[in-house]
N, C-alpha and C. Protein backbone atom coordinates (compact mmCIF):
# COMPACT_ATOMS: atom_id res chain seq x y z
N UNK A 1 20.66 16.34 -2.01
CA UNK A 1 20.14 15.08 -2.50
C UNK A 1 19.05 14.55 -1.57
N UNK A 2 19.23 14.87 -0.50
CA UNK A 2 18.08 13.87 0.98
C UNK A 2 17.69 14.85 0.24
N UNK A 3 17.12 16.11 0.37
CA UNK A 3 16.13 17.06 0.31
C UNK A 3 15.55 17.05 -0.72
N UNK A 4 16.03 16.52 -1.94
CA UNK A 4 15.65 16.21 -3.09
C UNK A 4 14.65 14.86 -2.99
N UNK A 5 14.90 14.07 -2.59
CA UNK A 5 14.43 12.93 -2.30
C UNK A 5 12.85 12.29 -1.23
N UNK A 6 13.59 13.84 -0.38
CA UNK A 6 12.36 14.09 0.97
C UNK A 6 11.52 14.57 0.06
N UNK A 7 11.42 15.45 -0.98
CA UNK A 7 10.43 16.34 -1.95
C UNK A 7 9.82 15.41 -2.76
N UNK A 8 10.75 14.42 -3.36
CA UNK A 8 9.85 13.58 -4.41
C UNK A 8 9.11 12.62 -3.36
N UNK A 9 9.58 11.99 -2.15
CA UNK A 9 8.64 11.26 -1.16
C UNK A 9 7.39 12.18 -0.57
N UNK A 10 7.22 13.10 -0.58
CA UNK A 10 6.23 13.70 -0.10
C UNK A 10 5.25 13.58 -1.01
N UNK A 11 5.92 13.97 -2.12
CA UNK A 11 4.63 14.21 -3.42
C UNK A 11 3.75 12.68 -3.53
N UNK A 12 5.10 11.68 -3.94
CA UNK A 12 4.61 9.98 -3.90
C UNK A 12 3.71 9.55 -3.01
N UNK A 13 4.13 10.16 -1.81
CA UNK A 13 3.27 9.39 -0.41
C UNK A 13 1.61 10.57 -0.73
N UNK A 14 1.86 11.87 -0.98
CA UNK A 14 0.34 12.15 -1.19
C UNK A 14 0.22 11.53 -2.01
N UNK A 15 0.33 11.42 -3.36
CA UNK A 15 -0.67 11.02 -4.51
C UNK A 15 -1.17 9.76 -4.14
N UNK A 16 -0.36 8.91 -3.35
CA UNK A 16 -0.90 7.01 -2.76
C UNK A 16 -1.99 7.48 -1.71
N UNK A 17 -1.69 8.52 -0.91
CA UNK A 17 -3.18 8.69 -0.01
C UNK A 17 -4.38 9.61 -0.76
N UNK A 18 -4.35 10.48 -1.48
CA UNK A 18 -5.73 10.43 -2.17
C UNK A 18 -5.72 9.60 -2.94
N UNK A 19 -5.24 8.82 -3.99
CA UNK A 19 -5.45 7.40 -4.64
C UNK A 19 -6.59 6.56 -3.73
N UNK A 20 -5.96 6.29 -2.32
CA UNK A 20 -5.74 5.33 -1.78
C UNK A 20 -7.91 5.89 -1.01
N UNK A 21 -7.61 6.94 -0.44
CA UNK A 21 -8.76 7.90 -0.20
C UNK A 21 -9.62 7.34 -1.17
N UNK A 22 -9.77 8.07 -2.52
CA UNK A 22 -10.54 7.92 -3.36
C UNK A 22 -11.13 6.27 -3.86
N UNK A 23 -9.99 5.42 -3.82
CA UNK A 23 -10.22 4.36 -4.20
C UNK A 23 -11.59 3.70 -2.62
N UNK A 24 -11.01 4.17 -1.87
CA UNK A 24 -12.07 3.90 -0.69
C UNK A 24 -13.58 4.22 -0.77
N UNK A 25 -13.45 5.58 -1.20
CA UNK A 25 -14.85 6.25 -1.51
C UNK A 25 -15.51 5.45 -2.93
N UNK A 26 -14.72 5.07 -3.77
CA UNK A 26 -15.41 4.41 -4.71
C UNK A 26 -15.89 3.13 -4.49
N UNK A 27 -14.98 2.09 -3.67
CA UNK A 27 -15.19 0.83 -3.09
C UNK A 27 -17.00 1.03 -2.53
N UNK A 28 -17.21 2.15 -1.70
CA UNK A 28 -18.17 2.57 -0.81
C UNK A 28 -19.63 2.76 -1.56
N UNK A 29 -19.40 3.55 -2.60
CA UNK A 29 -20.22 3.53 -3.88
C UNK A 29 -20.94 2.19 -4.72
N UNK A 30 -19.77 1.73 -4.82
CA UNK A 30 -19.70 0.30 -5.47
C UNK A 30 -20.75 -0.48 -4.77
N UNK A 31 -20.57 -0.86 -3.71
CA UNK A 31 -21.27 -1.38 -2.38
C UNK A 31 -22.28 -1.08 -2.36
N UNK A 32 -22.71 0.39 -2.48
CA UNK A 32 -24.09 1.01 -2.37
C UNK A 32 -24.75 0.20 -3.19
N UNK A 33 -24.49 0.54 -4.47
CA UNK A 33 -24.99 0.40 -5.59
C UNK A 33 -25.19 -0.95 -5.87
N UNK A 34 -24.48 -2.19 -5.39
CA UNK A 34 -24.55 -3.66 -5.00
C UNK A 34 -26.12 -3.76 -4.80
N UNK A 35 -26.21 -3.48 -3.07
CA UNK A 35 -27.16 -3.67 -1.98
C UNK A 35 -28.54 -2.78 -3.42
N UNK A 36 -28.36 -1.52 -3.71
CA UNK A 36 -29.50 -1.26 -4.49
C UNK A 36 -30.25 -1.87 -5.48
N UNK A 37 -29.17 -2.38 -6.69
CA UNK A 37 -29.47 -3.26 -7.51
C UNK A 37 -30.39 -4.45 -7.30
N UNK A 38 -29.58 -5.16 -5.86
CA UNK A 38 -29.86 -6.36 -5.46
C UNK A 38 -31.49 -6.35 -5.10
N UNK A 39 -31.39 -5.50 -3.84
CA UNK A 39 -32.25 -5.58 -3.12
C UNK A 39 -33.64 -4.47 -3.47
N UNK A 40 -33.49 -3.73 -3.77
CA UNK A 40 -34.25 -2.37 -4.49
C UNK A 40 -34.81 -2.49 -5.50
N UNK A 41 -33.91 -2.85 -6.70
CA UNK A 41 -34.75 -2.69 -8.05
C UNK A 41 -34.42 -4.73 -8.48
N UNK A 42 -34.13 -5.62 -7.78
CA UNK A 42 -34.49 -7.01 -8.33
C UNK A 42 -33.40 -7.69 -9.02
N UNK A 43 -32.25 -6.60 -9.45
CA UNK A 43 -31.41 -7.01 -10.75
C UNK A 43 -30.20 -6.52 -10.13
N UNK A 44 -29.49 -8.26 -9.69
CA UNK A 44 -27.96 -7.83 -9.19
C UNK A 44 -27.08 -7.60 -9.97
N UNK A 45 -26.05 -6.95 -9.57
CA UNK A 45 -25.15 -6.29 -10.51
C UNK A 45 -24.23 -7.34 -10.60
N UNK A 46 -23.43 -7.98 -11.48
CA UNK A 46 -22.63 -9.32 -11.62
C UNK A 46 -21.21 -8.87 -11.72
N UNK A 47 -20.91 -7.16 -11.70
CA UNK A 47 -19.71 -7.10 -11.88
C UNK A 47 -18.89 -6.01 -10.38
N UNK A 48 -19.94 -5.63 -9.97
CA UNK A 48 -19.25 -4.84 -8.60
C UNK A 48 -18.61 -5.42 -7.60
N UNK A 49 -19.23 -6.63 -7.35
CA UNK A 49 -18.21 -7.49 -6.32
C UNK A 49 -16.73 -7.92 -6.70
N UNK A 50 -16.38 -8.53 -7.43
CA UNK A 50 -15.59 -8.18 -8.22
C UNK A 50 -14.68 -7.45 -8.73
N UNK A 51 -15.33 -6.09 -8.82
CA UNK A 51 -14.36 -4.83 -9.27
C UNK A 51 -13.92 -4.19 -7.47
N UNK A 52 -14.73 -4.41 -6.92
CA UNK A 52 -14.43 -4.08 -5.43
C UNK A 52 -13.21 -4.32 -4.89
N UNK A 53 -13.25 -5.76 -4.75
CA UNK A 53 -12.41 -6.55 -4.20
C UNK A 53 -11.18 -6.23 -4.65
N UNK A 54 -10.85 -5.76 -6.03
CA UNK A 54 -9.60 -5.98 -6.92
C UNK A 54 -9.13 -4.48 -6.44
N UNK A 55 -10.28 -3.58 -6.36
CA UNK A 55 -10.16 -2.03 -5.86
C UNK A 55 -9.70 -2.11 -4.59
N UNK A 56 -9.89 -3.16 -3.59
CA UNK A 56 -9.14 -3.12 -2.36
C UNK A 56 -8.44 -3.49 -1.65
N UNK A 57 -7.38 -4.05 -2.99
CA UNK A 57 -6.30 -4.54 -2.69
C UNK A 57 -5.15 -3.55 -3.35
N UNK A 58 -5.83 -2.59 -4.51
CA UNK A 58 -5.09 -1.28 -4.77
C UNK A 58 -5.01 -0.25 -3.43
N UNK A 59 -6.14 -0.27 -2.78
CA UNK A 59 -6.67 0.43 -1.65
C UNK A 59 -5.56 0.27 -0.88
N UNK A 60 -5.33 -0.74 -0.54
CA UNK A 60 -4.09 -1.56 0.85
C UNK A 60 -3.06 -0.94 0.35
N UNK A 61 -2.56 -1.54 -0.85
CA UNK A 61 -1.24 -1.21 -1.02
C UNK A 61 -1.08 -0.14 -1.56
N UNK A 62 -1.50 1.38 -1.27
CA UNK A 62 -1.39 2.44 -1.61
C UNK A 62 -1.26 2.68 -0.31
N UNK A 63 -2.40 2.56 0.62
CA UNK A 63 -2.23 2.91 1.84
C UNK A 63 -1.77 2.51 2.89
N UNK A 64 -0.85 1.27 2.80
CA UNK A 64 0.44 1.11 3.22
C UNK A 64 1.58 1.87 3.20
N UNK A 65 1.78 2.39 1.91
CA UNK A 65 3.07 3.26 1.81
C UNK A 65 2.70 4.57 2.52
N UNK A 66 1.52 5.12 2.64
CA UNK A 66 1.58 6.29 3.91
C UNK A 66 1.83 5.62 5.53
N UNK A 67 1.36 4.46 5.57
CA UNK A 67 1.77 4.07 7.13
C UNK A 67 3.34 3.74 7.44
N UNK A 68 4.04 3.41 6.21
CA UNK A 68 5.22 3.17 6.17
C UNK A 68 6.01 4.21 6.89
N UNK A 69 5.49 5.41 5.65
CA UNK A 69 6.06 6.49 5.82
C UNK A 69 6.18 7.46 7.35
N UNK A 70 4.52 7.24 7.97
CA UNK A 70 4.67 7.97 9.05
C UNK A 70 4.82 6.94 10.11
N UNK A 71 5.40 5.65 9.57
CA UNK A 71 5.94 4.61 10.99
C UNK A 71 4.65 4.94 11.96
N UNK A 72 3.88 4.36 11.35
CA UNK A 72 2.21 4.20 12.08
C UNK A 72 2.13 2.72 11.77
N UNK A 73 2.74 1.67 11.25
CA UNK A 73 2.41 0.56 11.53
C UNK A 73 2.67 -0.55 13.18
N UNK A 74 2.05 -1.25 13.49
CA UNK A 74 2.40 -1.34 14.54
C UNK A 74 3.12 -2.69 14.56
N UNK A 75 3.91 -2.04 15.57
CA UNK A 75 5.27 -2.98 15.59
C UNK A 75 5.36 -3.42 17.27
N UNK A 76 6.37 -4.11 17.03
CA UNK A 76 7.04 -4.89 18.70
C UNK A 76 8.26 -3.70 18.51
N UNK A 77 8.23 -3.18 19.69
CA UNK A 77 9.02 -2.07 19.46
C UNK A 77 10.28 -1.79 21.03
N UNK A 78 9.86 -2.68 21.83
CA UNK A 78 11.13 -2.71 22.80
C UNK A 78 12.26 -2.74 22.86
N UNK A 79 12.75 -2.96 21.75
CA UNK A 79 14.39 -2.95 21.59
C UNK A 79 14.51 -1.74 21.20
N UNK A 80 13.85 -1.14 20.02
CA UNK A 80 14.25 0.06 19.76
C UNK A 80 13.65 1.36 20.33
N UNK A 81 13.02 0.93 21.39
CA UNK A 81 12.28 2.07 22.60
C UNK A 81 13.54 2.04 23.31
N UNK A 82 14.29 1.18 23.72
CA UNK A 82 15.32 1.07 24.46
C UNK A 82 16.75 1.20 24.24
N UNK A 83 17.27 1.12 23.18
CA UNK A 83 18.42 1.40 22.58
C UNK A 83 18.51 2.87 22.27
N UNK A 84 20.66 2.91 22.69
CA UNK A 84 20.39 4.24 22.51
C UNK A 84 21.89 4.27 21.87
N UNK A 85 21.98 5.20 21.44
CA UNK A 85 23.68 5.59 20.57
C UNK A 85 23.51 5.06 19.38
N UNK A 86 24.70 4.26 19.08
CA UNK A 86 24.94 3.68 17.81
C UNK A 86 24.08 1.94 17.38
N UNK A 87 23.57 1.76 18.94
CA UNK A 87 23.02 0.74 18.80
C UNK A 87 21.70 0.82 18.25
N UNK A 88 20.75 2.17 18.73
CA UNK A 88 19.75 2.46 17.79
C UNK A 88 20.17 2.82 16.35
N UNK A 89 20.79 2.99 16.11
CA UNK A 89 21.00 3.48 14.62
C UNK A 89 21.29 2.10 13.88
N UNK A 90 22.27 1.16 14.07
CA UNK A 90 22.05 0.05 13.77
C UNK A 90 20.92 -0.87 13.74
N UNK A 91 20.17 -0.57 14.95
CA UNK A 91 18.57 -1.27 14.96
C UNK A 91 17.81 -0.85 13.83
N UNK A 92 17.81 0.70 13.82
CA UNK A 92 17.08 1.25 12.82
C UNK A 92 17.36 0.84 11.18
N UNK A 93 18.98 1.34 11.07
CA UNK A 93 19.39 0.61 9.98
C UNK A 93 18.82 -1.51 9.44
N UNK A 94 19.09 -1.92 10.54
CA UNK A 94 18.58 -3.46 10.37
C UNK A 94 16.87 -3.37 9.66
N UNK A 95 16.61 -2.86 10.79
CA UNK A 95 14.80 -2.76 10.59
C UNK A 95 14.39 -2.53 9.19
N UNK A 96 15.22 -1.05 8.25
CA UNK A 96 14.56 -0.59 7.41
C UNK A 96 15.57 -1.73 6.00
N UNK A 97 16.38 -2.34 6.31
CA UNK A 97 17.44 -2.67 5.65
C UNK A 97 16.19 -4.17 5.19
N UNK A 98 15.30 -4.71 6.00
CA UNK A 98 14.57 -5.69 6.44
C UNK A 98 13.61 -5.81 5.56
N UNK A 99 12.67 -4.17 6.05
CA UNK A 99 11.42 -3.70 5.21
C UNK A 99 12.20 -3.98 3.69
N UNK A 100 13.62 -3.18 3.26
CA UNK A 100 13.83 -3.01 2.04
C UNK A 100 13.69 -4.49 1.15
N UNK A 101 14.25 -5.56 1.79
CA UNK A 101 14.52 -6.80 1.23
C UNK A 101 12.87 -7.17 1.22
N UNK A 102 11.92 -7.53 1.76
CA UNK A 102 10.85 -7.79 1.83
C UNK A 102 10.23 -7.17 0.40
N UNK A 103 10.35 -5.80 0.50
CA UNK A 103 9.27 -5.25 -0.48
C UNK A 103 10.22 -5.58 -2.22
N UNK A 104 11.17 -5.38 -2.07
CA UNK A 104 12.24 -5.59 -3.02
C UNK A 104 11.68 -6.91 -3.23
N UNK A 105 11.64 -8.00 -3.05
CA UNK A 105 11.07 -9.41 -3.59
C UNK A 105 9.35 -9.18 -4.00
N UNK A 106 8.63 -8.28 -3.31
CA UNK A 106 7.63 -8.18 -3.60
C UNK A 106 7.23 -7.21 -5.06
N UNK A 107 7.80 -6.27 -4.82
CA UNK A 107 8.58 -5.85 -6.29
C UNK A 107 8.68 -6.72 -7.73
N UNK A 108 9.70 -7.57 -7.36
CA UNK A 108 10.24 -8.58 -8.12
C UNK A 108 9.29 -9.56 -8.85
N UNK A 109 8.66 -10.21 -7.39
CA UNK A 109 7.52 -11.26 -7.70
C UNK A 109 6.33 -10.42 -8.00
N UNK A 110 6.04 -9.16 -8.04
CA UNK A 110 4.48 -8.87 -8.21
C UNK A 110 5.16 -8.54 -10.06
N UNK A 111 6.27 -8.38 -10.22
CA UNK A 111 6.58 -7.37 -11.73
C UNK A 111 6.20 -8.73 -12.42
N UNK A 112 6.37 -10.11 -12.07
CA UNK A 112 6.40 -11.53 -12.36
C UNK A 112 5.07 -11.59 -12.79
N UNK A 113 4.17 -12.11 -11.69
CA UNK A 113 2.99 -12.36 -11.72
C UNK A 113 2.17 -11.39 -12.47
N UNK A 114 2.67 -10.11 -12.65
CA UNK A 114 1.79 -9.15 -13.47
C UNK A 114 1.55 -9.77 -14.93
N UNK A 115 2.65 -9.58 -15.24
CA UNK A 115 2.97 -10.62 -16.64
C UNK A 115 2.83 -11.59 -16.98
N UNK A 116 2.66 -12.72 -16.06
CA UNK A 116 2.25 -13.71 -15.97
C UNK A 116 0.40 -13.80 -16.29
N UNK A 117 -0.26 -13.07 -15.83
CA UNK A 117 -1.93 -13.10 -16.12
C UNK A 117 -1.85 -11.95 -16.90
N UNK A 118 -0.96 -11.31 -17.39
CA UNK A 118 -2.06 -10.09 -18.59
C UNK A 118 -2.71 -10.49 -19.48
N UNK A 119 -2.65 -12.61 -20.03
CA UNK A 119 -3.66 -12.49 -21.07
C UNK A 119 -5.05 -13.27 -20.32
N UNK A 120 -4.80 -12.96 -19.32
CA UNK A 120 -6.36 -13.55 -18.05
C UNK A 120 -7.26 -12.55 -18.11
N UNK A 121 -8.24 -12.68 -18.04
CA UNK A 121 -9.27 -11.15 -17.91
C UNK A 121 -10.19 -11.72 -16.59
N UNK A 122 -10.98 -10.75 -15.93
CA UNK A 122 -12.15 -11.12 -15.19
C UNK A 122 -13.01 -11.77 -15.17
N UNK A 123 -13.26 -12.67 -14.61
CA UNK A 123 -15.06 -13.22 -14.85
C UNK A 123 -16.30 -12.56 -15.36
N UNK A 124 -16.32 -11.37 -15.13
CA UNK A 124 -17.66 -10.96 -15.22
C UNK A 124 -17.22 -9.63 -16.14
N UNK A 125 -15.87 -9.25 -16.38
CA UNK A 125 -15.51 -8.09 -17.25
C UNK A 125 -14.51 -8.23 -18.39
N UNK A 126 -14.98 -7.88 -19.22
CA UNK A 126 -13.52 -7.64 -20.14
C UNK A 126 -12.28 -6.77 -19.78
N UNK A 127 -12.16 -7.08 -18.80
CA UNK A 127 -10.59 -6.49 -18.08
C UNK A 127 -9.27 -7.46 -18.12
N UNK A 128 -8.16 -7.08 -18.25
CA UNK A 128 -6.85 -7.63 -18.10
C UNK A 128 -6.98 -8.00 -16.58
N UNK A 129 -6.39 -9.35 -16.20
CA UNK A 129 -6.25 -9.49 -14.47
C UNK A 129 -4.83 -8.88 -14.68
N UNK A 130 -4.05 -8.31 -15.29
CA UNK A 130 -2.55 -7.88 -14.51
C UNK A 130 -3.23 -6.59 -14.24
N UNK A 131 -4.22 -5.81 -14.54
CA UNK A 131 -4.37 -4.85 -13.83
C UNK A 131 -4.54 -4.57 -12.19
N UNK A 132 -5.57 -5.67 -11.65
CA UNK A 132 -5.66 -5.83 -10.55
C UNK A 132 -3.90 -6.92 -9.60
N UNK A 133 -3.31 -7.60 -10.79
CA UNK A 133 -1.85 -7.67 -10.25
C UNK A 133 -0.82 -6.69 -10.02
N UNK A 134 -1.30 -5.89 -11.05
CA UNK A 134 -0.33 -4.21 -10.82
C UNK A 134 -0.66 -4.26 -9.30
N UNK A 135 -1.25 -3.87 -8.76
CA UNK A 135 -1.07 -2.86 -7.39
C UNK A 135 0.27 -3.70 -6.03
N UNK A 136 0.56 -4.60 -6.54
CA UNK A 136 1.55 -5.46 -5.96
C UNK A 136 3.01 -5.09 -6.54
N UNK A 137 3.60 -4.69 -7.37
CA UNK A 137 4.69 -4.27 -7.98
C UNK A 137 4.60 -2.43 -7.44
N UNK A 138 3.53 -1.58 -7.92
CA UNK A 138 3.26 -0.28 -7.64
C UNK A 138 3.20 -0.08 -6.31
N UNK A 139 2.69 -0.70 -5.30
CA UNK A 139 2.08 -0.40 -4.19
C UNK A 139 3.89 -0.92 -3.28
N UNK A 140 4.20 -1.70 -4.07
CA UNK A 140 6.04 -1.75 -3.38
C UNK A 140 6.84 -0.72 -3.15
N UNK A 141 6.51 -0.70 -4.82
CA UNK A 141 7.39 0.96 -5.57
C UNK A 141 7.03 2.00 -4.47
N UNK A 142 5.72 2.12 -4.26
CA UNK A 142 5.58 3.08 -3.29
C UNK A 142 5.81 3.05 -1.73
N UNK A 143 6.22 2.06 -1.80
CA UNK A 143 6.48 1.28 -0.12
C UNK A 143 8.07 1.24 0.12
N UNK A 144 8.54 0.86 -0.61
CA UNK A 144 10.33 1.34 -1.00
C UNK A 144 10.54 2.97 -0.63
N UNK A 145 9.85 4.01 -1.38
CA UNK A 145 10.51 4.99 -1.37
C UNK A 145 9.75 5.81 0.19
N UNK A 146 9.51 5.13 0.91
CA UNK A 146 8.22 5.57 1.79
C UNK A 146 9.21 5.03 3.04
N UNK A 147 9.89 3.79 2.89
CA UNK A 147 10.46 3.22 3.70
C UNK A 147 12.03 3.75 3.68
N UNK A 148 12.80 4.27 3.08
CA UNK A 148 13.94 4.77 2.19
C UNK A 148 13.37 6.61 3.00
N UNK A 149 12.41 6.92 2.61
CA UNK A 149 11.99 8.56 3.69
C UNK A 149 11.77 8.43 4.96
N UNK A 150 11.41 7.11 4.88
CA UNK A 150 11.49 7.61 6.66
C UNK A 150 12.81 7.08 7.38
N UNK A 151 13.39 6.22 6.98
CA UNK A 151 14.89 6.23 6.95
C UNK A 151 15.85 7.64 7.53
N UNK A 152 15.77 8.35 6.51
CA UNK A 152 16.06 9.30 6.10
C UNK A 152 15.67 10.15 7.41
N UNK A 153 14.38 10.71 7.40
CA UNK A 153 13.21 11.73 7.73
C UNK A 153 12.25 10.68 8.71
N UNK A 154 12.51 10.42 10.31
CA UNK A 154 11.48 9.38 10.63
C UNK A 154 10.83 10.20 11.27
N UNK A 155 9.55 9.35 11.10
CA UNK A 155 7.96 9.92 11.52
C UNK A 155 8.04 8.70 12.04
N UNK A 156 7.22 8.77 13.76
CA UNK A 156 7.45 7.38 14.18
C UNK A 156 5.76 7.62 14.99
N UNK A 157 4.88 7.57 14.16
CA UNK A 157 3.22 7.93 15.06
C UNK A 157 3.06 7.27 15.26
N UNK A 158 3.15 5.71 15.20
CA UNK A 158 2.86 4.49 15.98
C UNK A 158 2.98 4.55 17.86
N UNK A 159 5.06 4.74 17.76
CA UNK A 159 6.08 4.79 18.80
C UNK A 159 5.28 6.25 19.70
N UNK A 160 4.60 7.42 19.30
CA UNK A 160 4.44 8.56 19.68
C UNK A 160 3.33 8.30 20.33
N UNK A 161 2.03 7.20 19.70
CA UNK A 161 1.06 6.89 20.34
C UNK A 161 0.86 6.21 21.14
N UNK A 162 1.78 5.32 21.32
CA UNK A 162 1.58 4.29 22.13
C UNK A 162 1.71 4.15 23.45
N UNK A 163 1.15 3.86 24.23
CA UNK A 163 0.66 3.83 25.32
C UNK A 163 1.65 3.53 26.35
C-alpha cells in the first residue's frame, strides 16, 4: 500500500512540476509579448496582465506541492534537528498532522469559493473566474498527497542544505 501510494505521489508531484515549469515559461512569454505590444508596435495588449497573474497563482500552487514533497520549504527547524527517538517521530507526526489540517481547510474553502465565482468572468476575457479559483482546491489536492509522501518517504533538502 505505502508503495502503492509512493508510485501515485511520484507521478502527482511530476505532473505539478512540469505544469508548474510550463506554466512559468508561458507566464515569461506572456510578459514578452506585453512589453512588445506595448512598447514596439503602439497597441497594448488588455488581456495578458491579467491572464498572467491568474497563471501565477496556478504556478505557486503547483509548485508548492514539489517543495512539500522534497521538504525544501524553509522552516524553523531546531527542535526537530534535535530530537531524537520517539520524540522525533512525534514532532514529525505533529508537524505533518499540522500541514494536513491547514491544507484540508484550504481544500474546503478553495472547493467553496470556486463555486462561489463560476458565474464571474474576467475583466478583459470571457473566462469563468472559478477557473483561476481552481488552483486553490487543486494545488491543496496536490499539497495533501505531497505532504502524506513525505510523511511516509521524507526528503528533507531544506534540513540537508542548511547551513
Amino acid at each position: 500500500m505505502k508503495s502503492l501510494f509512493l508510485t501515485f505521489d511520484r507521478v502527482l508531484t511530476g505532473l505539478a512540476q512540469w505544469l508548474a515549469c510550463g506554466l512559468l515559461a508561458l507566464i515569461s512569454v506572456l510578459g514578452l509579448w506585453q512589453v512588445l505590444a506595448r512598447f514596439v508596435f503602439s497597441e497594448p495588449s488588455i488581456w495578458t496582465e491579467e491572464l498572467m497573474r491568474r497563471l501565477l497563482v496556478w504556478c505557486v500552487m503547483l509548485g508548492i506541492a514539489v517543495a512539500f514533497r522534497r521538504g525544501a520549504l524553509v522552516s524553523v527547524d531546531l527542535m526537530l534537528r534535535t530530537a531524537r527517538g520517539r520524540w522525533r517521530t512525534a514532532l514529525r507526526g505533529i508537524i505533518t498532522g499540522t500541514a494536513l489540517a491547514y491544507l484540508a481547510m484550504l481544500l474546503w474553502q478553495g472547493i467553496d469559493l470556486t463555486t462561489r465565482v463560476r458565474f464571474q468572468s474576467f475583466a478583459s476575457m470571457e473566462l469563468s473566474m472559478a477557473w483561476a479559483y481552481a488552483a486553490l482546491p487543486a494545488g491543496a489536492f496536490f499539497c495533501i498527497v505531497a505532504v502524506i509522501a513525505n510523511h511516509l518517504d521524507p526528503m528533507s533538502e531544506e534540513l540537508e542544505n542548511a547551513q
